[in-house]
Protein backbone atom coordinates (compact mmCIF):
# COMPACT_ATOMS: atom_id res chain seq x y z
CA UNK A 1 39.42 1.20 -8.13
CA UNK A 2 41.48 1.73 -11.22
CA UNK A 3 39.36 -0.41 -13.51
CA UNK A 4 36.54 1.81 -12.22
CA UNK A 5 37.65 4.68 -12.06
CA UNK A 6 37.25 6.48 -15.39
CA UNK A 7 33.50 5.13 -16.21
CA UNK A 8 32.40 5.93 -12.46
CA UNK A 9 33.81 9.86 -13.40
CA UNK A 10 31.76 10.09 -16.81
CA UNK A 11 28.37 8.64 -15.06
CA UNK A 12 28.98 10.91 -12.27
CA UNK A 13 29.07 13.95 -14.54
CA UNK A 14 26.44 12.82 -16.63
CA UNK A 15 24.72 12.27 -13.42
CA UNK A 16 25.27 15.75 -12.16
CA UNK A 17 24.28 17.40 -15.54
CA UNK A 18 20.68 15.04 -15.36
CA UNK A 19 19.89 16.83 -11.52
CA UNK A 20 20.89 20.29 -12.80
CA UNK A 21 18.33 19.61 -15.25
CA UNK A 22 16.09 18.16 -13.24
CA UNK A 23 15.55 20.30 -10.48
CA UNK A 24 15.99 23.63 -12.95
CA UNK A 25 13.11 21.96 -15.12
CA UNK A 26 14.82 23.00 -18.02
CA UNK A 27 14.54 19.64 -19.80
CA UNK A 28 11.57 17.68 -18.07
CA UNK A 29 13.74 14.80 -16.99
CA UNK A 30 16.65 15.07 -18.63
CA UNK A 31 17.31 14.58 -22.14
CA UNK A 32 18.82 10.96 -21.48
CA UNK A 33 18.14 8.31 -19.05
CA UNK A 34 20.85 7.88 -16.30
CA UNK A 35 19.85 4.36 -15.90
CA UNK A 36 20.89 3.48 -18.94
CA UNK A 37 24.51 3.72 -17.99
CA UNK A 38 24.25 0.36 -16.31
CA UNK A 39 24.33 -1.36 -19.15
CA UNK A 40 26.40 0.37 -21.03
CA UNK A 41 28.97 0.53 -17.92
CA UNK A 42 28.57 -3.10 -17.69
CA UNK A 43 29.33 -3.54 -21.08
CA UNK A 44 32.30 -1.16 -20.86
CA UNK A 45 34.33 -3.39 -17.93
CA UNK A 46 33.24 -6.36 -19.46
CA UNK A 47 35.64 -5.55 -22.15
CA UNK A 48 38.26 -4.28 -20.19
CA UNK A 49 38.32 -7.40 -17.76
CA UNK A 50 38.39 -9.52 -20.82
CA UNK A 51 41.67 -7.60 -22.31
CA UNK A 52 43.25 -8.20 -18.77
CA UNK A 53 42.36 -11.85 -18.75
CA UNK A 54 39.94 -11.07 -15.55
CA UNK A 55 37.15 -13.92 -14.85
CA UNK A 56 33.28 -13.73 -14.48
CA UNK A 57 33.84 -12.82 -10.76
CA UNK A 58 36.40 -9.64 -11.50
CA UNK A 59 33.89 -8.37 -14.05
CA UNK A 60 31.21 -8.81 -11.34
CA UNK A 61 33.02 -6.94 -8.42
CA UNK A 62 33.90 -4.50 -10.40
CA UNK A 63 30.10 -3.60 -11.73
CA UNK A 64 28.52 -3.75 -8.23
CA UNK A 65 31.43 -1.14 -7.41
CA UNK A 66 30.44 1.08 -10.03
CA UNK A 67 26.72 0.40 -9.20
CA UNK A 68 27.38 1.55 -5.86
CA UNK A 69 29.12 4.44 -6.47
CA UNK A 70 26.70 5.82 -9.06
CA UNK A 71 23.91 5.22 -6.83
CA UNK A 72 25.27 6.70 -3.70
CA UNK A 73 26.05 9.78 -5.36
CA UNK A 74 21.86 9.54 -6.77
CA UNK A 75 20.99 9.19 -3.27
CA UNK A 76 23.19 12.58 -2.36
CA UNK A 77 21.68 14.26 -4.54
CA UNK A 78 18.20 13.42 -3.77
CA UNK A 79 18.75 14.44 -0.40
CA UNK A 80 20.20 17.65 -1.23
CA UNK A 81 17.30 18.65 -3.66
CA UNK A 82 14.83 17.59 -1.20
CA UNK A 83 16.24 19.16 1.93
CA UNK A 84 16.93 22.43 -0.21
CA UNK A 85 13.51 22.27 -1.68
CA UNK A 86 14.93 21.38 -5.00
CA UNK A 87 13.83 17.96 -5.64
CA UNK A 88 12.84 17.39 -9.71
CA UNK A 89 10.76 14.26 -10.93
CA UNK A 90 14.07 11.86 -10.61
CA UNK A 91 15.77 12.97 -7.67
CA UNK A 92 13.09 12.41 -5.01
CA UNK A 93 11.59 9.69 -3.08
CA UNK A 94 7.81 10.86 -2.44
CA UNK A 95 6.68 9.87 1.11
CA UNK A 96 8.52 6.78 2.41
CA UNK A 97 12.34 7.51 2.40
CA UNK A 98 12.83 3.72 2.63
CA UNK A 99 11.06 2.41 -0.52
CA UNK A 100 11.06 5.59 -2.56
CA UNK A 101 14.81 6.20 -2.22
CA UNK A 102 16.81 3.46 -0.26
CA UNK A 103 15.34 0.15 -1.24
CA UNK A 104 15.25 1.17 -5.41
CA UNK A 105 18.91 2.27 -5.00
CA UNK A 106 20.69 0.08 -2.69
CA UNK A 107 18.59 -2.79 -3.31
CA UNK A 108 16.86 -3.03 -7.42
CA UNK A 109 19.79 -1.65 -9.06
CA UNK A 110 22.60 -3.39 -7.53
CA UNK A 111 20.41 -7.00 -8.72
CA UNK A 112 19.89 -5.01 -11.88
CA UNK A 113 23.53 -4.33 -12.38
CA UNK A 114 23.95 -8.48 -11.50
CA UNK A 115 21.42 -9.65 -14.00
CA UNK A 116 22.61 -6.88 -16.99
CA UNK A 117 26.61 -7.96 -16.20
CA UNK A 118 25.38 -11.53 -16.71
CA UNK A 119 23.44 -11.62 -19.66
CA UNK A 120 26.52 -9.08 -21.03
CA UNK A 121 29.87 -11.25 -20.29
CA UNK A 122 28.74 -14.05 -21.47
CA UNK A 123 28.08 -12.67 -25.01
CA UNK A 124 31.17 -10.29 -25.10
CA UNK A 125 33.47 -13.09 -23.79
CA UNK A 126 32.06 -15.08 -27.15
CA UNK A 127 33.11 -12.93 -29.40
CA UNK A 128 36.51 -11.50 -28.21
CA UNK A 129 37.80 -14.92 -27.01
CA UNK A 130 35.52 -17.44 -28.17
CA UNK A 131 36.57 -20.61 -26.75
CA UNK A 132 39.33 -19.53 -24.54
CA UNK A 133 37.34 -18.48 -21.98
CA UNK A 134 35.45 -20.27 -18.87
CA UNK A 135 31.43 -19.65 -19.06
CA UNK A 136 31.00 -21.62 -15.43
CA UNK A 137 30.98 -18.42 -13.05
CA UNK A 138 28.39 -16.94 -15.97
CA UNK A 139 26.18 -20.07 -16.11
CA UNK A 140 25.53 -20.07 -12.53
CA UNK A 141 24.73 -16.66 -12.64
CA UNK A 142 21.78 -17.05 -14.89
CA UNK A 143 20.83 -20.24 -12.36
CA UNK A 144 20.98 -17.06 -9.71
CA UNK A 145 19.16 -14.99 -12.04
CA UNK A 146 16.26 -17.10 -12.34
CA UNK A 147 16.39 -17.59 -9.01
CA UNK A 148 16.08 -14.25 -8.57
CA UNK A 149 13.08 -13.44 -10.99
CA UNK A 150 10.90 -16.07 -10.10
CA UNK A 151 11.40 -16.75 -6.37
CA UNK A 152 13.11 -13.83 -4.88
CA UNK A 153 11.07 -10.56 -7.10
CA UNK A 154 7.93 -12.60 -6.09
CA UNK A 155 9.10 -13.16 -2.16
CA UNK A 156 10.07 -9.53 -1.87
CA UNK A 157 6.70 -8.32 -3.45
CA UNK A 158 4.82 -10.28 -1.02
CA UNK A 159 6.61 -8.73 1.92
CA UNK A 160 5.61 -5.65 0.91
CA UNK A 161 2.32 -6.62 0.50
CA UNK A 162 2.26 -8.42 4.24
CA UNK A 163 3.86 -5.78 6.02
CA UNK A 164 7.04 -7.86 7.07
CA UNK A 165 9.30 -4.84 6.12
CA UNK A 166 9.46 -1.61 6.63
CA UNK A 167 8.59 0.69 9.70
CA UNK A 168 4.94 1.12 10.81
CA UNK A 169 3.16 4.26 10.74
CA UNK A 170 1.30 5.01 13.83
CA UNK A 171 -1.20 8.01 14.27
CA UNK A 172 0.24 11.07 15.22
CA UNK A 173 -3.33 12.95 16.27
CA UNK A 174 -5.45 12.02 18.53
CA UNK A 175 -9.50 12.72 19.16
CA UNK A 176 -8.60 15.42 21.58
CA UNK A 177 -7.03 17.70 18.28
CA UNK A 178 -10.48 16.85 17.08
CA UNK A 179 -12.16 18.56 20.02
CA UNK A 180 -13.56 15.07 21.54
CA UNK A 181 -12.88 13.32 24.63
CA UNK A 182 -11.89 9.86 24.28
CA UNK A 183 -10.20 6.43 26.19
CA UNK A 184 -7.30 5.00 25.04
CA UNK A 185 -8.61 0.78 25.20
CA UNK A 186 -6.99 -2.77 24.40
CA UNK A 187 -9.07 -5.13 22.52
CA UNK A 188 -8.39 -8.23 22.41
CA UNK A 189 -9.04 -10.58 19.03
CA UNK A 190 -10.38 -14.19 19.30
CA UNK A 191 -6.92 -15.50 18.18
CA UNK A 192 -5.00 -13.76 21.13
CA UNK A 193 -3.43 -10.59 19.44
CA UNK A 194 -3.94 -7.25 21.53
CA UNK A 195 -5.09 -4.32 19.11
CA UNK A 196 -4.64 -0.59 20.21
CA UNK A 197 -7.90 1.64 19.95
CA UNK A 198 -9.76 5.01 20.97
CA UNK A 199 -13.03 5.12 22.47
CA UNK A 200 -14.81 8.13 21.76
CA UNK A 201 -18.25 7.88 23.37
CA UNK A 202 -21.41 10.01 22.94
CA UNK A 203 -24.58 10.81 25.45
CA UNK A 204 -26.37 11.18 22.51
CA UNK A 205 -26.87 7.22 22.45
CA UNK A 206 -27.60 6.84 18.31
CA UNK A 207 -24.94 4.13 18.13
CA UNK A 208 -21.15 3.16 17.88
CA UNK A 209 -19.29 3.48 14.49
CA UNK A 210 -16.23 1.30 14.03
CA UNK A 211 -13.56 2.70 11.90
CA UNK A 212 -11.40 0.67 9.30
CA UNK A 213 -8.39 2.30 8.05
CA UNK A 214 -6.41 1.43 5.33
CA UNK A 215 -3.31 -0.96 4.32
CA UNK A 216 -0.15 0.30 6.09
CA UNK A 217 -2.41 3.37 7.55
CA UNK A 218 -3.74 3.68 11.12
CA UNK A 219 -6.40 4.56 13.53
CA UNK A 220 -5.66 8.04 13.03
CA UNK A 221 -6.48 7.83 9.54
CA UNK A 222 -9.64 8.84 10.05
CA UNK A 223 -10.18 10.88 12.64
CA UNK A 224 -12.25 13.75 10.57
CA UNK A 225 -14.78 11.07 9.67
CA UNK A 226 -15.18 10.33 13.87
CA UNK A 227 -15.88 13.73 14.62
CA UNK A 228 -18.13 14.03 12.02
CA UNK A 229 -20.32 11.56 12.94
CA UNK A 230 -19.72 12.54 16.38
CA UNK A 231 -21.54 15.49 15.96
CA UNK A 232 -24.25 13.61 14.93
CA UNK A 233 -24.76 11.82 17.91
CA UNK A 234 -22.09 8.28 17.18
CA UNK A 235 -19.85 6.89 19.74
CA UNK A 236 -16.70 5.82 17.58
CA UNK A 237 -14.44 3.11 17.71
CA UNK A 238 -11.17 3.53 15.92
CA UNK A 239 -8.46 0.75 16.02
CA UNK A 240 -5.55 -0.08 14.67
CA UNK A 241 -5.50 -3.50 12.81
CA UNK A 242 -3.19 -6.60 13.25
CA UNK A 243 0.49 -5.24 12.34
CA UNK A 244 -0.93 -1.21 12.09
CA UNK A 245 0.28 1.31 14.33
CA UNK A 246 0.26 0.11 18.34
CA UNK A 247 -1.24 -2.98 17.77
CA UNK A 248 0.57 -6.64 18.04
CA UNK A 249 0.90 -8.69 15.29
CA UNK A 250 3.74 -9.55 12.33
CA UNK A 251 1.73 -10.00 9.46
CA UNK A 252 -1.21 -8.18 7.28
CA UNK A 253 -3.75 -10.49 5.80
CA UNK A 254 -5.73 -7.83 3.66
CA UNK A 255 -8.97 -8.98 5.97
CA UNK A 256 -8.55 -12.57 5.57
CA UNK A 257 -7.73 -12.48 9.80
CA UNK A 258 -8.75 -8.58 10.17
CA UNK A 259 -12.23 -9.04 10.10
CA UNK A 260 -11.39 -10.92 13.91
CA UNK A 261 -10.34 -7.40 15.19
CA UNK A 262 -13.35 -5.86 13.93
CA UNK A 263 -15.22 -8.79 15.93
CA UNK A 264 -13.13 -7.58 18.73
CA UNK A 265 -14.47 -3.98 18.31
CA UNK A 266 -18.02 -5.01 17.65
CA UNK A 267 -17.49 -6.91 20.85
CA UNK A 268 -15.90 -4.22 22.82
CA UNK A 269 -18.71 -1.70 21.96
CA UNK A 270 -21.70 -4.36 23.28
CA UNK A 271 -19.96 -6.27 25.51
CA UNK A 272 -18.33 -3.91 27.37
CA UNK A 273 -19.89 -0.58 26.76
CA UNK A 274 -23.28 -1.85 26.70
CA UNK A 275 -23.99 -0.64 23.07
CA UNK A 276 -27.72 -1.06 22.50
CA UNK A 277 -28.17 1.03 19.31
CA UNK A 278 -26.57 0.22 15.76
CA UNK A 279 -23.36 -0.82 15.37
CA UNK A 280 -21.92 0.53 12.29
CA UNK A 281 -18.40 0.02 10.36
CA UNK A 282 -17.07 2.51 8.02
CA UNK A 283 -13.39 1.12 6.12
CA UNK A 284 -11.33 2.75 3.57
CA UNK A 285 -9.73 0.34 0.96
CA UNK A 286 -8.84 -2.45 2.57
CA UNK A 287 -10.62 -1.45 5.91
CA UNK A 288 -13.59 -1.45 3.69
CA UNK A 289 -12.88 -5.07 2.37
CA UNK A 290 -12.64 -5.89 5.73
CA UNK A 291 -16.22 -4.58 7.23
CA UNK A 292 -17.69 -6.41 4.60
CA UNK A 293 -15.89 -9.90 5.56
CA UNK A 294 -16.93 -8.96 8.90
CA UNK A 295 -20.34 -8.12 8.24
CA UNK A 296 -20.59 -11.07 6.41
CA UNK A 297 -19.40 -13.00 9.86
CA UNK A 298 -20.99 -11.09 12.22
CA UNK A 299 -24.34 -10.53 13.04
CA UNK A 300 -23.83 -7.75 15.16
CA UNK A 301 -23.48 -5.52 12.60
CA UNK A 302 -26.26 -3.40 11.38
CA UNK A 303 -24.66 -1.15 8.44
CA UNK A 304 -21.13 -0.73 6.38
CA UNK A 305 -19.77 2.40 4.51
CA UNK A 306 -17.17 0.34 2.18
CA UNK A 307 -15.06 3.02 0.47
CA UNK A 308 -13.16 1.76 -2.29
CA UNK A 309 -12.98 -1.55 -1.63
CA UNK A 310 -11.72 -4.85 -3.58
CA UNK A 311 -13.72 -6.89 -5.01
CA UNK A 312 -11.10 -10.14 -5.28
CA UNK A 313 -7.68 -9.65 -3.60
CA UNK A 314 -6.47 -12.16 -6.49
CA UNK A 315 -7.99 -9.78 -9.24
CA UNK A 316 -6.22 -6.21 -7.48
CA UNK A 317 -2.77 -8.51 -7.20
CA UNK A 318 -2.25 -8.99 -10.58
CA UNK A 319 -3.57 -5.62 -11.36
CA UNK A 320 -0.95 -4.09 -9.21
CA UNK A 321 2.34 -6.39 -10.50
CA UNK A 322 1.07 -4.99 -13.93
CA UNK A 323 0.59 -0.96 -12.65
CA UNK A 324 3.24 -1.01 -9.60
CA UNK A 325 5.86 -3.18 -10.72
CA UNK A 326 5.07 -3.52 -14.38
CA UNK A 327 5.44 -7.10 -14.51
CA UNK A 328 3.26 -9.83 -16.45
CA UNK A 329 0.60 -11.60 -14.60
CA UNK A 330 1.79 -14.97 -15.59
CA UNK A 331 3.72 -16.05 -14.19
CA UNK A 332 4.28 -13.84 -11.23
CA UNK A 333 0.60 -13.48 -10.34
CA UNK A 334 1.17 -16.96 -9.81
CA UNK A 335 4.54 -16.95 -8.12
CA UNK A 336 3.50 -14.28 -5.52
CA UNK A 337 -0.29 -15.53 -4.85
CA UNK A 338 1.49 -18.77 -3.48
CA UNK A 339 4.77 -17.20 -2.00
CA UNK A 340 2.63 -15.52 -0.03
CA UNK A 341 -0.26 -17.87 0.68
CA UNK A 342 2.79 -20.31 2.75
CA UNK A 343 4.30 -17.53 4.32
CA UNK A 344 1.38 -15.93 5.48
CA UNK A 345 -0.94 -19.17 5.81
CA UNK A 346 -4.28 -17.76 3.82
CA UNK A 347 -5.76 -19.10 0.53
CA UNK A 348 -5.94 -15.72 -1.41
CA UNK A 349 -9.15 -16.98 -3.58
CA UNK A 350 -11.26 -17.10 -0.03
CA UNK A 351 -10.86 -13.16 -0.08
CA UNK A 352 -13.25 -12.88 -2.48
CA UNK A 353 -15.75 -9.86 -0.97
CA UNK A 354 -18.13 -10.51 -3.79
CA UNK A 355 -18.86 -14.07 -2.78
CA UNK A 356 -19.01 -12.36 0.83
CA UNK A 357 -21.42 -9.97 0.51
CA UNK A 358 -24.21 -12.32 -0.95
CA UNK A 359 -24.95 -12.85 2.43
CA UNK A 360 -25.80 -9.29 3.95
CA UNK A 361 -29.32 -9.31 3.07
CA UNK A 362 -30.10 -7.76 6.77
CA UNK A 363 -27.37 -5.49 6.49
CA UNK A 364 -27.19 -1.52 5.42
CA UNK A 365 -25.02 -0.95 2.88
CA UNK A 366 -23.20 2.19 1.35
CA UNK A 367 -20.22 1.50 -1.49
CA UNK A 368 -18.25 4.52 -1.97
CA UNK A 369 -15.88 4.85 -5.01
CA UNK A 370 -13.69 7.78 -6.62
CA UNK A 371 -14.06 8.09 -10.61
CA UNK A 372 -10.18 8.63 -10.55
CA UNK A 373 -9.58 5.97 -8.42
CA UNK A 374 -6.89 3.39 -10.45
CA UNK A 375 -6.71 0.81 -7.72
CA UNK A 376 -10.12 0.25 -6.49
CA UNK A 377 -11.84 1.82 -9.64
CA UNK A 378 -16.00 2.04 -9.18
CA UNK A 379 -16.54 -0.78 -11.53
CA UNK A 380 -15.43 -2.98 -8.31
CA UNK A 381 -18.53 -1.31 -6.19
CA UNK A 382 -20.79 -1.86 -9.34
CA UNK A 383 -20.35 -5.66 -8.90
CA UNK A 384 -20.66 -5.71 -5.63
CA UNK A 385 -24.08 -4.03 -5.67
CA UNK A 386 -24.99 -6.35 -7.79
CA UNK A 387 -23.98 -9.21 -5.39
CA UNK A 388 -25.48 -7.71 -2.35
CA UNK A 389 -28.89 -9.19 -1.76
CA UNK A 390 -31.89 -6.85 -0.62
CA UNK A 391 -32.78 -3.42 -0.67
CA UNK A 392 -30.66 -1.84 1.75
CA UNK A 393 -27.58 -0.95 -0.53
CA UNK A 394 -26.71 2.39 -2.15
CA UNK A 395 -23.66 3.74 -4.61
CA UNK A 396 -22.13 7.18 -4.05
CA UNK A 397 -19.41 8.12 -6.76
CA UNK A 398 -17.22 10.99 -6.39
CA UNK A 399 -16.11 12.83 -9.33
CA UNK A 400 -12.30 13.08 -9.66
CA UNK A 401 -11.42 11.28 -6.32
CA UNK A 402 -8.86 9.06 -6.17
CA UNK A 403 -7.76 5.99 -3.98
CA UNK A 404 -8.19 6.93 0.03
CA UNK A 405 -8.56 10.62 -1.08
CA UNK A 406 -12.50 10.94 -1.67
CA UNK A 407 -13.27 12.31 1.71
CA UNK A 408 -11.01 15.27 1.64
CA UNK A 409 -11.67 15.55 -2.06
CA UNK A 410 -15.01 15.57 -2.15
CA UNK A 411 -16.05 16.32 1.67
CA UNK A 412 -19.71 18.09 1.78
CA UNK A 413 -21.29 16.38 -0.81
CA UNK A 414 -19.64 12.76 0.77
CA UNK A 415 -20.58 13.76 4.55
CA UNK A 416 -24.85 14.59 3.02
CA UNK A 417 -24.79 10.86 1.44
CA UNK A 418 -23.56 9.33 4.54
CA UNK A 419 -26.12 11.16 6.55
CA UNK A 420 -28.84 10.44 4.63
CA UNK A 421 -27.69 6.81 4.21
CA UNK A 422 -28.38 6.47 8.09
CA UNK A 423 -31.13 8.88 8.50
CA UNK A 424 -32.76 5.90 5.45
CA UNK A 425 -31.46 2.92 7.47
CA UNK A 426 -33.54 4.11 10.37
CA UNK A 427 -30.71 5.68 12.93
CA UNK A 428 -32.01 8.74 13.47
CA UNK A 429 -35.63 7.42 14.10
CA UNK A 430 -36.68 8.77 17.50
CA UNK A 431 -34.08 11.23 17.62
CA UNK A 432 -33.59 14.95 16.62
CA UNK A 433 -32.49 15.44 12.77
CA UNK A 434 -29.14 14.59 12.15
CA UNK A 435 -26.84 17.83 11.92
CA UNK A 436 -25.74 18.72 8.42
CA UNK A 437 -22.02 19.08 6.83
CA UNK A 438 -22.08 22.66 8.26
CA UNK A 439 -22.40 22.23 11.75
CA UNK A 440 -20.00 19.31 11.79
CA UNK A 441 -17.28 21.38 10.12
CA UNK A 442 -17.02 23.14 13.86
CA UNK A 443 -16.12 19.85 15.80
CA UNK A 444 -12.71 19.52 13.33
């Protein structure tokens, strides 16, 4: 602790003077970067291990030590500004405790730490002692490094990706807060998995909508939309996919296998409830990808609402190591495409919803895309219009609505398209009007 001690006391002041900063917004994030001490800490008890004749592996201990110190004291103070109401731009973790606070702290930095001490010692250890000094415990470490860059950051990035850590969310309303009466129901996909649902049915008869949430969302996710169309005379489906919510399964497959539980639902809603009117999917990112692979396999299926859907999963991977995790695509678009193609058992150039939706000539279709939207930007639903064969295919763009947020962002105008996109598709033929925006607003 001795060797430690004195640059773990200057990083935790200078740590302490960044949150009082922080939170106080006095200098908008500090007016140095507390990360930066890693190296220069690193660089500090490199030379003091080499005065005392320490090895590689002292130097090492003793920068994980100081890692860990520094960063439990980050984490401290993160939850003290955020329980107090406090928290600045630094000292937070936005919604998910365990990858916007524990995971960066007690997982990145500490390999940080490894990889800066390595590429340091080495370098130091030249030029204080030249010769006299064993580079074996620093050679394997760059082995470990590169291990570590190209096999590891890739591995890890595709877990997120799958689902394979982390705690599910599951829906936390249900279509009774909504004001509708509904059946809690087990589908069952063609590979064996049991998928939780809601059944929400309707005397009205005009047909069943089947709604597709979003990646690492639930069923719940769009309850608003169900009552919606609800009111305008839809039974609704909602599920929760493969590895989502209450449903079984260990791995996501960003539609690649989902589109089976929609075939479940499509299923369920004929099969079992006798569904003799249209049978309509409406998905949100990749629940959108998703009703179009499964449009694309089904032929139950009479329209889609895609909202802001992929148009290649390969393309919106190595868009997101470049936005997300600022790394190059090459290699690591690479490196993770294939980590995760054996882990998960997919080929990640059949998701390709372009190529997929060449084949819904018979089949409604409404894109829906957010002109904010950095993810799934609308240039994705321009090419897929263009793909989509026949005249049944419209474009709604929102103004200023970002990824997953266009409904609540942009609600009235969103809830007339989709109305008159089915009212034009011929489901309200024989039927009264459908009811506008207005009147729908009551069954929330």
């Amino acid at each position: 602790m001795s060797l430690i001690r004195l640059p773990l006391i200057v990083t935790w002041g200078l740590v302490v003077l960044w949150f009082l900063l922080d939170v106080t917004n006095l200098v908008a994030g500090g007016p140095f970067n507390i990360n930066w001490t890693i190296p220069a800490a690193a660089v500090w008890l490199a030379v003091i291990c080499l005065r005392a004749g320490r090895g590689y592996g002292g130097f090492l201990y003793a920068a994980l030590r100081y890692t860990a110190g520094v960063r439990l004291l980050i984490i401290l103070l993160a939850v003290l500004g955020k329980t107090a109401g406090l928290e600045g731009e630094y000292f937070t973790w936005g919604r998910n405790v365990l990858f916007g606070l524990v995971i960066p702290h007690v997982v990145l930095w500490p390999v940080v730490t490894f990889i800066a001490g390595t590429l340091i010692w080495p370098v130091l250890a030249l030029a204080m002692r030249r010769r006299q000094v064993s580079y074996r415990g620093a050679a394997m470490g760059v082995v470990v490094i590169l291990l570590l860059v190209f096999i590891v950051l890739p591995y890890f990035i595709s877990t997120l990706y799958t689902g394979s850590v982390g705690p599910r969310r599951t829906a936390r309303d249900t279509p009774a807060d909504h004001g509708l009466a509904y059946e809690d129901v087990s589908l069952t996909t063609s590979d064996g998995l049991n998928l939780a649902a809601w059944y929400v049915p309707n005397d009205a008869g005009r047909g069943t909508v089947i709604y597709c949430h979003g990646h690492t969302n639930h069923r719940g996710q769009m309850l608003d939309q169900a009552a919606f169309l609800h009111a305008n005379g839809f039974s609704g489906l909602l599920l929760d996919f493969r590895r989502h919510g209450d449903s079984e399964g260990d791995l996501t497959t960003f539609g690649y296998y989902e589109w089976r539980d929609v075939q479940a639902a499509v299923r369920y809603a004929v099969d079992e409830r006798g569904e003799e009117g249209p049978v309509i999917l409406w998905g949100v990112s990749m629940g959108a990808a998703t009703a179009l692979l499964a449009a694309a396999e089904e032929p139950g299926i009479d329209a889609v609402i895609a909202e802001s859907s992929f148009y290649a999963a390969s393309e919106t991977l190595r868009s997101d190591l470049s936005r997300m995790f600022g790394l190059p695509t090459v290699p690591f678009g690479f490196l993770t495409s294939t980590i995760t193609e054996l882990r998960v058992g997919i080929r990640i150039d059949d998701l390709d919803i372009g190529r997929a939706v060449s084949g819904l000539e018979d089949t409604s279709v409404l894109l829906v895309g957010g002109t904010a939207d950095r993810r799934m930007p609308v240039a994705n639903n321009e090419r897929l219009f263009e793909q989509i064969p026949g005249a049944g295919k419209e474009i709604y763009v929102a103004e200023g609505a970002t990824h997953g947020d266009i409904w609540e962002m942009d609600r009235e105008a969103y809830a007339e398209k989709v109305l008159a996109f089915l009212e034009k598709s011929g489901f309200f033929d024989d039927l009264d009007s459908p009811a506008g925006s207005d009147e729908s607003d009551e069954s929330r």
